[in-house]
Protein backbone atom coordinates (compact mmCIF):
# COMPACT_ATOMS: atom_id res chain seq x y z
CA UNK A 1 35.53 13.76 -41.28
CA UNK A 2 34.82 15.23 -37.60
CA UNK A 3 36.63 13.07 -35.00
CA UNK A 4 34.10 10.93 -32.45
CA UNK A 5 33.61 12.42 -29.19
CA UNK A 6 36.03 10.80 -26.62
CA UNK A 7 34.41 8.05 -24.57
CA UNK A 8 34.01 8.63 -21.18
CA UNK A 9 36.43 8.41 -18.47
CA UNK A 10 35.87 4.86 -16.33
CA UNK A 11 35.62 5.66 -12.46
CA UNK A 12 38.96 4.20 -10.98
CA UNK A 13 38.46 1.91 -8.12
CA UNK A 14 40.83 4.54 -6.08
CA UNK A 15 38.81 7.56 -7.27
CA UNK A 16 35.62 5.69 -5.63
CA UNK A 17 36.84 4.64 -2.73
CA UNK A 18 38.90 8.36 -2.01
CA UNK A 19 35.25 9.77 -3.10
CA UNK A 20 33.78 8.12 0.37
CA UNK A 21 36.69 9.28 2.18
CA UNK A 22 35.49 12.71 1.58
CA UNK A 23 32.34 11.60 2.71
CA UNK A 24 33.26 9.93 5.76
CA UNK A 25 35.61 13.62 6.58
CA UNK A 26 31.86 15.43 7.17
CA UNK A 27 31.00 12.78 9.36
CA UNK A 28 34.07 13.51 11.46
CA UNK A 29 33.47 16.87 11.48
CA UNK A 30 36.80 17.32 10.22
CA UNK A 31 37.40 19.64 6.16
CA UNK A 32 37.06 17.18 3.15
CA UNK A 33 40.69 15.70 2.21
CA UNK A 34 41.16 15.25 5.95
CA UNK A 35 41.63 11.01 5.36
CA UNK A 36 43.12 11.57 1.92
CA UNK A 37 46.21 14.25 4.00
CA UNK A 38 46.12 11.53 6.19
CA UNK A 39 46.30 8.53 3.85
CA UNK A 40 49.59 10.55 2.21
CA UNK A 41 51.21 10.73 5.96
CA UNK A 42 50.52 6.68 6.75
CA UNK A 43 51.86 5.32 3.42
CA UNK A 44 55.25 7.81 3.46
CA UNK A 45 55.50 6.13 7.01
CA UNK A 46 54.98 2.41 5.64
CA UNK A 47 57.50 3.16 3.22
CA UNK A 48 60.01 3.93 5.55
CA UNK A 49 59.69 1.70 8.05
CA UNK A 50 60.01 -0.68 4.26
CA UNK A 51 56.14 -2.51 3.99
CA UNK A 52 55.97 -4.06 0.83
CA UNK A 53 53.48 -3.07 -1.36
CA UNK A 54 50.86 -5.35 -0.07
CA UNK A 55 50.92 -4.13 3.39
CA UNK A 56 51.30 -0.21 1.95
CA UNK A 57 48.02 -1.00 0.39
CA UNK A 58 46.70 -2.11 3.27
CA UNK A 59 47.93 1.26 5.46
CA UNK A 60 46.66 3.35 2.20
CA UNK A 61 42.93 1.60 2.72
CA UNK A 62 42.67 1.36 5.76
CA UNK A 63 43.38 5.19 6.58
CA UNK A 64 40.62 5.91 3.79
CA UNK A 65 37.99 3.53 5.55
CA UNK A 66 38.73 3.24 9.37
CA UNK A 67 36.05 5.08 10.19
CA UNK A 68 33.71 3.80 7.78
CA UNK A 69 31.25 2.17 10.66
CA UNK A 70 30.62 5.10 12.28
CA UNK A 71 27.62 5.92 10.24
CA UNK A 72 26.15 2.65 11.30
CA UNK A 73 26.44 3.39 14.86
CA UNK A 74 24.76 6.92 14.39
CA UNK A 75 21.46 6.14 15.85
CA UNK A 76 23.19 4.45 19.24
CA UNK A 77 26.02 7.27 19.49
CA UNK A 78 23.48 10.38 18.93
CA UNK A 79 21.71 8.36 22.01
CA UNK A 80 24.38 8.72 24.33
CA UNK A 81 26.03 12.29 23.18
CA UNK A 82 23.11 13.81 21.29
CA UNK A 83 25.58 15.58 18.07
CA UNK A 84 27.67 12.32 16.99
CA UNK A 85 30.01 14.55 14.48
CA UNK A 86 30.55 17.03 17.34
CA UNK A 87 31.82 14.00 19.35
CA UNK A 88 33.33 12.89 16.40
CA UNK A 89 35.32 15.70 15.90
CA UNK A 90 36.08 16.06 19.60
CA UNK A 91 37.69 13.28 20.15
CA UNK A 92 40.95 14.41 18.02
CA UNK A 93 42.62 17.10 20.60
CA UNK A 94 42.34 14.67 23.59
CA UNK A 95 44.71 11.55 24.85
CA UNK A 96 41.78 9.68 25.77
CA UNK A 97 42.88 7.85 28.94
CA UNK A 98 41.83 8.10 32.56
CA UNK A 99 40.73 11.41 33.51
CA UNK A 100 40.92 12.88 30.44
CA UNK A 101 38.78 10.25 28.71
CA UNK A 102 36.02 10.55 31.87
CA UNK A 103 36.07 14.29 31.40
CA UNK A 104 35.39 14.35 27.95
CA UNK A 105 32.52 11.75 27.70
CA UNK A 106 30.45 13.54 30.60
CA UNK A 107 31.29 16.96 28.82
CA UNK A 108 30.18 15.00 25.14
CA UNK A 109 26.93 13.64 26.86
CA UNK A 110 25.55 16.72 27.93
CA UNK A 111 26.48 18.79 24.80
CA UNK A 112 23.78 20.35 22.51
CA UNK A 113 21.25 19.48 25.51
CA UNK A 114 18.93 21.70 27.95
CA UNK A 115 20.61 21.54 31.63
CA UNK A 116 18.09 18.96 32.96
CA UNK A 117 18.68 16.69 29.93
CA UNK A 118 22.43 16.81 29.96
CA UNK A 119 22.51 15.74 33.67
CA UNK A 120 19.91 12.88 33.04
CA UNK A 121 22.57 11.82 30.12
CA UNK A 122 25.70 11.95 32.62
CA UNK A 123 23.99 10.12 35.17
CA UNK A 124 23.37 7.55 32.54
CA UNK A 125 26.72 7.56 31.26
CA UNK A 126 27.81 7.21 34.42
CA UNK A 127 25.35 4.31 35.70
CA UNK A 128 26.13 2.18 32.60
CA UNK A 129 28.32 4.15 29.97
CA UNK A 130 31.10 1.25 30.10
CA UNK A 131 29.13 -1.52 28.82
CA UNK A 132 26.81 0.80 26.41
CA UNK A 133 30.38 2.66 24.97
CA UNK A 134 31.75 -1.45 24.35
CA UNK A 135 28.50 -2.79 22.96
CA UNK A 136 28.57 0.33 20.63
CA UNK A 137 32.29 -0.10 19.52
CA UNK A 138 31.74 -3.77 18.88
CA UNK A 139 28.80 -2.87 16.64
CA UNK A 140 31.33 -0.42 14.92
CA UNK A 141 33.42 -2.67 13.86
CA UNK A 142 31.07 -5.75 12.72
CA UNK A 143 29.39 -3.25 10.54
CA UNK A 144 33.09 -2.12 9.00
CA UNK A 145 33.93 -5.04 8.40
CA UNK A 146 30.70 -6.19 6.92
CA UNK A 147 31.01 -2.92 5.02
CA UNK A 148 34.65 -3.16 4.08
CA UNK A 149 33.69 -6.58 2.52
CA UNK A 150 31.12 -5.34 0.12
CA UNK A 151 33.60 -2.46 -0.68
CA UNK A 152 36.04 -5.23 -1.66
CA UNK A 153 39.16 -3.93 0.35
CA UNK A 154 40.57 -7.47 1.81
CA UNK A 155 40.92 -9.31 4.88
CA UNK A 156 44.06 -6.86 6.14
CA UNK A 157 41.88 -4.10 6.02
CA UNK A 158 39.51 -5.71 7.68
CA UNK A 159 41.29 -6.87 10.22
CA UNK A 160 43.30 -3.46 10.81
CA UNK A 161 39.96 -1.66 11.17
CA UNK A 162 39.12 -3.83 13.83
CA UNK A 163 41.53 -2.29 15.98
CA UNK A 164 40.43 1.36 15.36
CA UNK A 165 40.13 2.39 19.03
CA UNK A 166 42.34 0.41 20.50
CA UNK A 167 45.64 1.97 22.16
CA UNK A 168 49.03 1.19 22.17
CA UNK A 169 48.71 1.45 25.83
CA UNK A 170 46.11 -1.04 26.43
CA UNK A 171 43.54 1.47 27.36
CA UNK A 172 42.01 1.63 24.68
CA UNK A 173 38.43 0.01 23.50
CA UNK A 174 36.46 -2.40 23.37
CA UNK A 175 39.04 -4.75 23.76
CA UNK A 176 42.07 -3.53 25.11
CA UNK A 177 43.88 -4.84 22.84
CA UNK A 178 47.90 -3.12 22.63
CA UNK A 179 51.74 -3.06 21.63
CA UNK A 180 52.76 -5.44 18.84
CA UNK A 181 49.14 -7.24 19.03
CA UNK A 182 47.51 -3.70 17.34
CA UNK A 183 48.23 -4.71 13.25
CA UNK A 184 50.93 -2.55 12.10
CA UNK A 185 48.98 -0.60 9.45
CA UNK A 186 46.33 0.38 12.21
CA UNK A 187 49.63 2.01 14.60
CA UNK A 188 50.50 3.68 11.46
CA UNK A 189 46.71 4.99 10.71
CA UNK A 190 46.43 5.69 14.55
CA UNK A 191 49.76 8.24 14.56
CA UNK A 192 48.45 9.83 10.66
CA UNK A 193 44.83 10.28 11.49
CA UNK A 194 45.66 12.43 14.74
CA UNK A 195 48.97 14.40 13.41
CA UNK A 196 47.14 15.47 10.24
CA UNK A 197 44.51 17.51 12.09
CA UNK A 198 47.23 18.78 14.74
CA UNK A 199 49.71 19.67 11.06
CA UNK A 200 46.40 21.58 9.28
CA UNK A 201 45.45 23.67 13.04
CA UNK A 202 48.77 24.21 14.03
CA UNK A 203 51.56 23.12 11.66
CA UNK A 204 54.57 20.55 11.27
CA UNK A 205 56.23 21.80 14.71
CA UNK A 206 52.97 21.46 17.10
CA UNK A 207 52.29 18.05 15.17
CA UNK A 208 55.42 16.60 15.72
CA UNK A 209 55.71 17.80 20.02
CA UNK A 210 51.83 15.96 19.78
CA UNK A 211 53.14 12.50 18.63
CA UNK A 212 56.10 12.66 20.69
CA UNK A 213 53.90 13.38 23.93
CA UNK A 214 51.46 10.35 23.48
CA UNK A 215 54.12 7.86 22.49
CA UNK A 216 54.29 5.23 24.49
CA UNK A 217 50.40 5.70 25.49
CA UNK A 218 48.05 6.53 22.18
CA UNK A 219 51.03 5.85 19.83
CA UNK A 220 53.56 3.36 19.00
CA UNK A 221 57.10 4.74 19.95
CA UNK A 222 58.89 3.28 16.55
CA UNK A 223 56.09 4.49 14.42
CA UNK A 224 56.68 7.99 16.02
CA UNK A 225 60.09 7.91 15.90
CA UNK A 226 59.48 7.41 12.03
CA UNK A 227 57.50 10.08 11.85
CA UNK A 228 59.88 12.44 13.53
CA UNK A 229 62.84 11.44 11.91
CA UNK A 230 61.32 12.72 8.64
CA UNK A 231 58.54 14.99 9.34
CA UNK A 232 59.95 17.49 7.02
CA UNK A 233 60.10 14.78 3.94
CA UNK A 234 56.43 13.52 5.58
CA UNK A 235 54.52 16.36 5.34
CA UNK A 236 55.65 17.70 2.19
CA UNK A 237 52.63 19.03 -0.03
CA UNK A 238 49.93 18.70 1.77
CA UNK A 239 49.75 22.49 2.33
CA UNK A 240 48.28 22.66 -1.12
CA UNK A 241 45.14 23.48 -1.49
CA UNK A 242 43.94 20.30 -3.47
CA UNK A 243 45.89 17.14 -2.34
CA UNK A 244 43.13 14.73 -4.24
CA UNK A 245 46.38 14.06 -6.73
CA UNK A 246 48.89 13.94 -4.28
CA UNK A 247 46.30 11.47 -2.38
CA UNK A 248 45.90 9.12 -5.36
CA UNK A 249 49.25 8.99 -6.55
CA UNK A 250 50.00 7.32 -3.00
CA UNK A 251 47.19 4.41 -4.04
CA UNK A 252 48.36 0.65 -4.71
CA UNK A 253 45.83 0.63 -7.57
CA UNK A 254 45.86 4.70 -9.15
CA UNK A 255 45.20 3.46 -12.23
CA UNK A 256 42.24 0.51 -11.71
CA UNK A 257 39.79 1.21 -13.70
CA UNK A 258 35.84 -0.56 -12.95
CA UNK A 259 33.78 -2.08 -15.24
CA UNK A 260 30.08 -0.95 -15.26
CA UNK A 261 28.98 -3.74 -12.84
CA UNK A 262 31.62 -3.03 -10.58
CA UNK A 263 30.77 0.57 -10.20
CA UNK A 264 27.24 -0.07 -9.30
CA UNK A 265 28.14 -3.12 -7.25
CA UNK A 266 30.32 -0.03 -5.17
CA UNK A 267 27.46 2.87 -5.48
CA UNK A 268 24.74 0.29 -4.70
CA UNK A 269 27.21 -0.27 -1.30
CA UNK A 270 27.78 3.30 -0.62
CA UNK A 271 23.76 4.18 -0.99
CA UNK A 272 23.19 1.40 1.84
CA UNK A 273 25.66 2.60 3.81
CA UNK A 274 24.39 6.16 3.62
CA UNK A 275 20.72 4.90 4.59
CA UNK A 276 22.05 2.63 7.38
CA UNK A 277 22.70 5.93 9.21
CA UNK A 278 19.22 5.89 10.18
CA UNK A 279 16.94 2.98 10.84
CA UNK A 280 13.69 4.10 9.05
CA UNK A 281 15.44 4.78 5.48
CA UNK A 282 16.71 1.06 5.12
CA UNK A 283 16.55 0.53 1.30
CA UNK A 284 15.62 3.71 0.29
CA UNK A 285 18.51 4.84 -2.05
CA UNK A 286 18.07 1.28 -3.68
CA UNK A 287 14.11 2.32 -4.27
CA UNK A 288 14.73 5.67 -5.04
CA UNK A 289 17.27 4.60 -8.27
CA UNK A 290 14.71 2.04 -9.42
CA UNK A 291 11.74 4.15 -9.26
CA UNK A 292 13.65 6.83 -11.57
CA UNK A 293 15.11 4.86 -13.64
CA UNK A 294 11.73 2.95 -14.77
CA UNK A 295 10.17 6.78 -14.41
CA UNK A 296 13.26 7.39 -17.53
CA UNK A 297 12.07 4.58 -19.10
CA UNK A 298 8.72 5.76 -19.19
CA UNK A 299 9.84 8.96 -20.32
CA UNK A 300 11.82 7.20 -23.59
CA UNK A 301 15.40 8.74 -22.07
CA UNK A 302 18.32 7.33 -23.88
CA UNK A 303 19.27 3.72 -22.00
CA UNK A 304 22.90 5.71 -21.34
CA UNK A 305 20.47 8.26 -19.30
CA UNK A 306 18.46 5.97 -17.57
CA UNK A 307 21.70 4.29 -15.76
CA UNK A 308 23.19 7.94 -15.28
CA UNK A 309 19.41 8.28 -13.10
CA UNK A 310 19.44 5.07 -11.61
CA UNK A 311 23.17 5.69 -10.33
CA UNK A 312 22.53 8.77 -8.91
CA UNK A 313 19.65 7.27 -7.05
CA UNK A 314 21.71 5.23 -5.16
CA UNK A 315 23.92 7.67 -4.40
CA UNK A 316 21.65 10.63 -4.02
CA UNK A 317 22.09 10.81 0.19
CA UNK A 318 25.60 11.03 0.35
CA UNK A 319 25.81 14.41 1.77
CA UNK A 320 23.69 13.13 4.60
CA UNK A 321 26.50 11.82 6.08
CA UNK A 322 27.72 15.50 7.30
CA UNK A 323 24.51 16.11 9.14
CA UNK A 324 23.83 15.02 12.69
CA UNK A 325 21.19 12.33 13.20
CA UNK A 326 19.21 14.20 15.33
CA UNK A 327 18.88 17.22 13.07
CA UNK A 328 16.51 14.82 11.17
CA UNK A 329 14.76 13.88 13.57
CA UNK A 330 13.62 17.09 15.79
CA UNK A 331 9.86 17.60 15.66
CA UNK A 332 10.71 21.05 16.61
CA UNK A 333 12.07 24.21 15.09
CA UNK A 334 15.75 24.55 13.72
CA UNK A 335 18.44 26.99 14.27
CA UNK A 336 19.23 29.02 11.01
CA UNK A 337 22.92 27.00 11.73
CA UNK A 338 20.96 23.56 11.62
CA UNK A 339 18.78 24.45 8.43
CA UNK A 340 22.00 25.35 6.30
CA UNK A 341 23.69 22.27 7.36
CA UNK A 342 20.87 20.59 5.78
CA UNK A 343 20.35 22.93 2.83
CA UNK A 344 24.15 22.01 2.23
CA UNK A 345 23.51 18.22 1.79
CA UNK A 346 23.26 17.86 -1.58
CA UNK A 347 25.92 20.03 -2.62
CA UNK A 348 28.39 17.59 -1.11
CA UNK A 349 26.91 14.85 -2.76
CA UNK A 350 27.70 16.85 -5.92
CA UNK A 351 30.96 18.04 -5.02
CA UNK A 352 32.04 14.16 -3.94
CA UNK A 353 30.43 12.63 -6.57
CA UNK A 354 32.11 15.21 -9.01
CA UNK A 355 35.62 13.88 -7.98
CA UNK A 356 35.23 10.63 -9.73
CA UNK A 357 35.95 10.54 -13.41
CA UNK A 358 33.05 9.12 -15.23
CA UNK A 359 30.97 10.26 -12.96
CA UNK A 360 29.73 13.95 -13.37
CA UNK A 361 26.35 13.05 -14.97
CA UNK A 362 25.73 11.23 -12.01
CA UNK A 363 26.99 14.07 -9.57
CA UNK A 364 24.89 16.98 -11.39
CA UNK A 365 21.67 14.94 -11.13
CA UNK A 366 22.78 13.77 -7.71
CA UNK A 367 23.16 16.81 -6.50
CA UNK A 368 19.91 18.63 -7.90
CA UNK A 369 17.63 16.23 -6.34
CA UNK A 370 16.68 19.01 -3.95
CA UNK A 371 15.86 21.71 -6.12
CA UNK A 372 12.16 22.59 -7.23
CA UNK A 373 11.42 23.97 -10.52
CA UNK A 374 9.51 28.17 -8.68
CA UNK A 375 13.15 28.07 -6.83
CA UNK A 376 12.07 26.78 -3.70
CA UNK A 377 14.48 24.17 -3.48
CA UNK A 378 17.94 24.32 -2.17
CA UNK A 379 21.42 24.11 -1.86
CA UNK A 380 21.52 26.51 -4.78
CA UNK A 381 17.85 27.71 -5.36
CA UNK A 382 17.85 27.30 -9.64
CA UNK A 383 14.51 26.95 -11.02
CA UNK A 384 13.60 25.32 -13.75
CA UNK A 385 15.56 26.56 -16.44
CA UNK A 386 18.49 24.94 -14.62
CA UNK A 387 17.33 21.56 -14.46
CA UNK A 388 17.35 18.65 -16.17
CA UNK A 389 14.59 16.30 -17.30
CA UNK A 390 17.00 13.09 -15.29
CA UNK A 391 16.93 15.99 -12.50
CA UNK A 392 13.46 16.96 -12.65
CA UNK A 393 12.34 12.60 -12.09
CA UNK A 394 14.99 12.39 -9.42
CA UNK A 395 13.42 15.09 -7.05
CA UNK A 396 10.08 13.12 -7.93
CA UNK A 397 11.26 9.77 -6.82
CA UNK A 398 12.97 10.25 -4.23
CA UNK A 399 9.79 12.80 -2.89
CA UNK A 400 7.52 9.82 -3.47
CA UNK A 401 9.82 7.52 -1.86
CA UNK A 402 10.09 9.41 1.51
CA UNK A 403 6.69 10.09 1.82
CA UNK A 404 6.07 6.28 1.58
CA UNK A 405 8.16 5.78 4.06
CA UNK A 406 8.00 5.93 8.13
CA UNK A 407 9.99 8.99 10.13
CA UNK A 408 9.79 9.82 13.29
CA UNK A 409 8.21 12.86 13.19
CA UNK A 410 4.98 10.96 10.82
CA UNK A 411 3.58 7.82 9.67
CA UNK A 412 3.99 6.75 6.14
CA UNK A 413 1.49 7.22 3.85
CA UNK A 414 0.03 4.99 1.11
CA UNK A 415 1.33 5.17 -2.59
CA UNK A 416 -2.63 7.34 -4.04
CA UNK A 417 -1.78 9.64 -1.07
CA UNK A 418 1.69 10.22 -1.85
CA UNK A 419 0.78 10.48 -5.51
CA UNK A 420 -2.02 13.38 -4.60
CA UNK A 421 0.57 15.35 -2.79
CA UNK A 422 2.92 15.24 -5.47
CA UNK A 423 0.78 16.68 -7.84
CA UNK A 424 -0.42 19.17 -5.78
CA UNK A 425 3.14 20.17 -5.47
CA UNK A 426 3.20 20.34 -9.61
CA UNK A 427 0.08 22.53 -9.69
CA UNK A 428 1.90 24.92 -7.12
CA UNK A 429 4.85 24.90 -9.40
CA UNK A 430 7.22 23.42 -7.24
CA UNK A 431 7.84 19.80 -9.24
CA UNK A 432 7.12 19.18 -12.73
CA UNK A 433 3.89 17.77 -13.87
CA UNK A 434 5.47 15.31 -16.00
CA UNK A 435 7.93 13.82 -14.22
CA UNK A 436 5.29 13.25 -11.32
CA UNK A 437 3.41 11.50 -13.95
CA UNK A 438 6.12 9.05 -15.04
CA UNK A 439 7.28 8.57 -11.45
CA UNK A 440 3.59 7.56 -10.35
CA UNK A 441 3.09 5.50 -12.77
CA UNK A 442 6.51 3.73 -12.22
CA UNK A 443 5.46 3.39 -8.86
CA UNK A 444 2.25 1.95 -9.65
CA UNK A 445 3.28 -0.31 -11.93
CA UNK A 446 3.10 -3.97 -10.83
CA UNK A 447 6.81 -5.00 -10.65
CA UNK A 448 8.27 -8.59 -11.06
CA UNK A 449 8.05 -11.18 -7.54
CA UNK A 450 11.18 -11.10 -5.72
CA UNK A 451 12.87 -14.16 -6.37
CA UNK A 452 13.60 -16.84 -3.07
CA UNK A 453 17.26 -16.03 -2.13
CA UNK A 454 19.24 -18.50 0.61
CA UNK A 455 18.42 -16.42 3.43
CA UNK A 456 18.15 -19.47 5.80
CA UNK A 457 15.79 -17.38 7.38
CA UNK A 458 12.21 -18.79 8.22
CA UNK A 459 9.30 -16.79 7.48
CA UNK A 460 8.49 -15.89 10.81
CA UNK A 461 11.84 -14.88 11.38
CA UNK A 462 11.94 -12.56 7.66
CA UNK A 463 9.03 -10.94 8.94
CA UNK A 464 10.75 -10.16 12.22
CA UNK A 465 13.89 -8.95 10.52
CA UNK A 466 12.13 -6.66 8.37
CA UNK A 467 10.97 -4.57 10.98
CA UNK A 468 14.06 -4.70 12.99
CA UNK A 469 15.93 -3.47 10.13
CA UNK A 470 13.42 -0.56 9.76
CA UNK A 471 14.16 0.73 13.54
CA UNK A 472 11.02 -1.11 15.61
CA UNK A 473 12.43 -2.83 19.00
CA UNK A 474 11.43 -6.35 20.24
CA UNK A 475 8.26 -4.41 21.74
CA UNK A 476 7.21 -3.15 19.04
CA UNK A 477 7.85 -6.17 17.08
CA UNK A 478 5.91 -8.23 19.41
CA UNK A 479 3.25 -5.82 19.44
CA UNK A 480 3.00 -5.82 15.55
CA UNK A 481 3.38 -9.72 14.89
CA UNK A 482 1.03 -10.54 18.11
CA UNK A 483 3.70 -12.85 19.37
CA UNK A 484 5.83 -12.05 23.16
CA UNK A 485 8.47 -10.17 23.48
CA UNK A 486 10.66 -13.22 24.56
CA UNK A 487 9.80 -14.20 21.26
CA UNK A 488 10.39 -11.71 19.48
CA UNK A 489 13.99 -11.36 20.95
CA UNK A 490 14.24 -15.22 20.40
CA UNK A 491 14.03 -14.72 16.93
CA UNK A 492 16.14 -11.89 16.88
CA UNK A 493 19.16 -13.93 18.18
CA UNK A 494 18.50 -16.68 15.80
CA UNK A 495 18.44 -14.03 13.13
CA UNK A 496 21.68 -12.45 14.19
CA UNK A 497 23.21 -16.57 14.38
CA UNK A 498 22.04 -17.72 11.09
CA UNK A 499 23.29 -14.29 8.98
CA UNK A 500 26.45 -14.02 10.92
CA UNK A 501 25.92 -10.45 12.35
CA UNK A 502 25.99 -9.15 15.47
CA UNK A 503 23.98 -5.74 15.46
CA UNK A 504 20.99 -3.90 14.24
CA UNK A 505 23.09 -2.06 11.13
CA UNK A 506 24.22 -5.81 10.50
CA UNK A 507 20.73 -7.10 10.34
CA UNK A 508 19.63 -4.08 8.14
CA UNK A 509 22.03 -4.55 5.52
CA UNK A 510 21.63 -8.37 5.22
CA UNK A 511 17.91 -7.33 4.74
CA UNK A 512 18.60 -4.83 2.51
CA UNK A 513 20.70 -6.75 0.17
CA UNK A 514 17.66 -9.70 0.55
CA UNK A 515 15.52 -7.97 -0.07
CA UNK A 516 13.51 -8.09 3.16
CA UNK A 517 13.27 -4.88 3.86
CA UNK A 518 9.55 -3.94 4.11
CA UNK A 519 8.78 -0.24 3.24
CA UNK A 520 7.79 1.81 0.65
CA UNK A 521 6.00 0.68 -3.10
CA UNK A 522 7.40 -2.01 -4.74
CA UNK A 523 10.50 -1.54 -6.54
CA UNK A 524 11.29 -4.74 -8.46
């Protein structure tokens, strides 16, 4: 008798969550396994200066995740600095206090623009790049910790990611907030975030002379005296060229596994925080996994299948997070460097994806989502005889699903237009016939009445959020509802009061997860 086929690994909570570190690396602009080096550094600190295991778990999550708003502030960074990665990434080599700090925002606003636009930015930084730089921060950190919630990580996370910018010094921001005030497990994450890129650039001896020279100021002195009293011990293995094990070894929970509903509960979380980067794709990873899944459905896949699809729906964006904002949105034409940073997209959402036990179904259809059946497609260019039928309704869906929806660069279009240009794009050769078939008439299909949730939200005040959370301003909100703008921003406060946010990436994912958001055909 022939043995059954092993079931399939269960993700691990840890394996998720060290999944979106590696996502939140390309946003930095900093090599994947940049947080997880770093996460290895903080915790061999914690256990010297002797946290018990509660706190370690804290330092361990919080390294992973203190960066994890600034996806949601995306649209209001790439406003002020144009390349939010590049800034991102800049911000690593340089103390950031007095001069240095002024020098490097002026030389981050005008970066990656034409002369005349780059002074008109640094005369606006300068005019009113204090208050702009704290309203942004503060909106970093409601969204993380809105974010952290649904990601299930604990009030000490929270908290400690609250203080991501702050200094020991008390120069730091928004709040200048410093010395013992600054959680512990934040000092720690401060010292490991910085030394790990300094160790990978220029090795154990330049990182430790870097922590040494901003103690006192960036640093806390005992956590760097920690960290130089045992750099050797420290930085041990993280020269290898895969430190994912050495990474999740360090986790308080290595061997949590999740139950189905508690993986989607996290990719359903990730997929909004991926579309949150930009204002006019609220809700689409959610609409994208529905409308394939019922397109499986349609097609008679196996029910193991159809969640496989639906999953990698949700997820489907994740490389996004490694492109610049405003690469999306130029109307013009793109550098041969810009095009293969977005031609690379989905191959990190495979590669990321692909980390997580119980996952590679998921990460292969993920990751295809791109590719066209003549070749066309990218990151790798397979035709057809490389892709799968789950593949082949993905890259339907989520077509259909972006051409219903708003960008910058167009209007959307209604569900029989969208339809005609997908099959257009099947009679080229491009998509397959049948998958456009089953994904139009998923889309067409007349789906179920959202059920009344506790919003505590009037209607007026639903309709007002739904097009805030899709990127329109008070203007245009007035403009659209026929009501002042006084109004409208009336009703935006009261909105912001009665969910308990404080920002526009707030608002969108308390719409999202309402389902207010307005865009798109109806996904159930």
């Amino acid at each position: 008798m022939l043995a059954a086929d092993p079931a399939p690994a269960r993700p691990r909570r840890a394996e998720v969550l060290a999944a979106l570190s590696l996502a939140l690396d390309l946003g930095l602009g900093q090599p994947m396994e940049h947080m997880l080096r770093a996460a290895v550094i903080a915790t061999r600190m914690a256990d010297r200066i002797g946290m018990d295991a509660t706190e370690r778990g804290v330092v361990y999550y919080a390294e992973l995740v203190s960066w994890i708003g600034c996806q949601a502030d995306s649209p209001e960074l790439s406003a002020l600095f144009a390349d939010e990665i590049a800034f991102r990434a800049g911000t690593f080599p340089i103390d950031l206090r007095g001069r240095n700090r002024a020098r490097f925002l002026l030389g981050q606003a005008g970066h990656g623009r034409p002369p005349l636009a780059g002074g008109r930015a640094r005369l606006r930084l300068l005019a009113d790049g204090r208050r702009r730089m704290h309203e942004l921060l503060e909106s970093h950190y409601a969204s993380a910790g809105a974010l952290a919630d649904r990601l299930g990580l604990g009030a000490g996370v929270r908290d400690a990611i609250h203080h991501t910018f702050e200094r020991w010094d008390g120069t730091g921001l928004p709040r200048g907030i410093g010395g013992p005030a600054i959680p512990i497990a934040m000092r720690i994450v401060h010292v490991a975030d910085v030394i790990e890129v300094q160790l990978r650039a220029a090795g154990p001896e330049a990182a430790v002379q870097l922590a040494r020279r901003r103690s006192g100021t960036q640093f806390d002195p005992q956590v760097v005296a920690v960290l130089t009293g045992a750099a050797d011990e420290i930085f041990a293995g993280l020269d290898q060229q895969d430190v994912w094990p050495l990474a999740l070894s360090q986790a308080p929970d290595p061997r949590l596994a999740l139950s189905d509903p508690e993986v989607d509960a996290l990719l359903i979380a990730i997929g909004d925080f991926v579309d949150v980067k930009s204002p006019r794709r609220q809700g689409h990873s959610r609409r994208v996994g529905a409308l394939a899944a019922r397109a499986g459905q349609s097609r008679g896949l196996p029910e193991t299948t159809v969640h496989a699809l639906r999953r990698a729906g949700w997820v489907h964006d994740l490389g996004r997070l490694g492109v610049p904002g405003a690469l999306w949105d130029r109307s013009g034409p793109l550098s041969s460097a810009d095009r293969e940073r977005i031609r690379l997209y989905p191959y990190f959402t495979q590669r990321i994806l692909g980390r997580v036990g119980g996952l590679a179904e998921v990460a292969e259809i993920a990751g295809a989502h791109r590719e066209r059946l003549d070749g066309s497609g990218f990151p790798r260019g397979v035709d057809g005889s490389s892709l799968s039928v789950p593949a082949r309704l993905l890259a339907a869906a989520a077509r259909l699903q972006s051409l219903t929806e708003e960008r910058l660069d167009r209007p959307a279009v209604g569900l029989a237009q969208a339809v005609r240009t997908l099959e257009r794009e099947a009679a080229a050769g491009a998509l397959d016939a049948q998958a456009v078939a089953a994904v139009a008439d998923a889309a067409g299909q007349p789906q179920p009445r959202r059920r009344a949730r506790a919003t505590g939200l009037t209607a007026r005040e639903e309709q007002v959020l739904a097009l805030a959370a899709v990127g329109r301003s008070s203007r245009q909100i007035a403009a659209e509802l026929t009501i002042s703008e006084k109004t409208a921003r009336n009703h935006l406060e009261h909105i912001y009061t009665k969910t308990g946010v404080s920002n526009r990436a707030g608002a969108s994912l308390f719409a999202v997860q309402h389902g207010i958001v307005r865009a798109g055909p109806p996904t159930g």
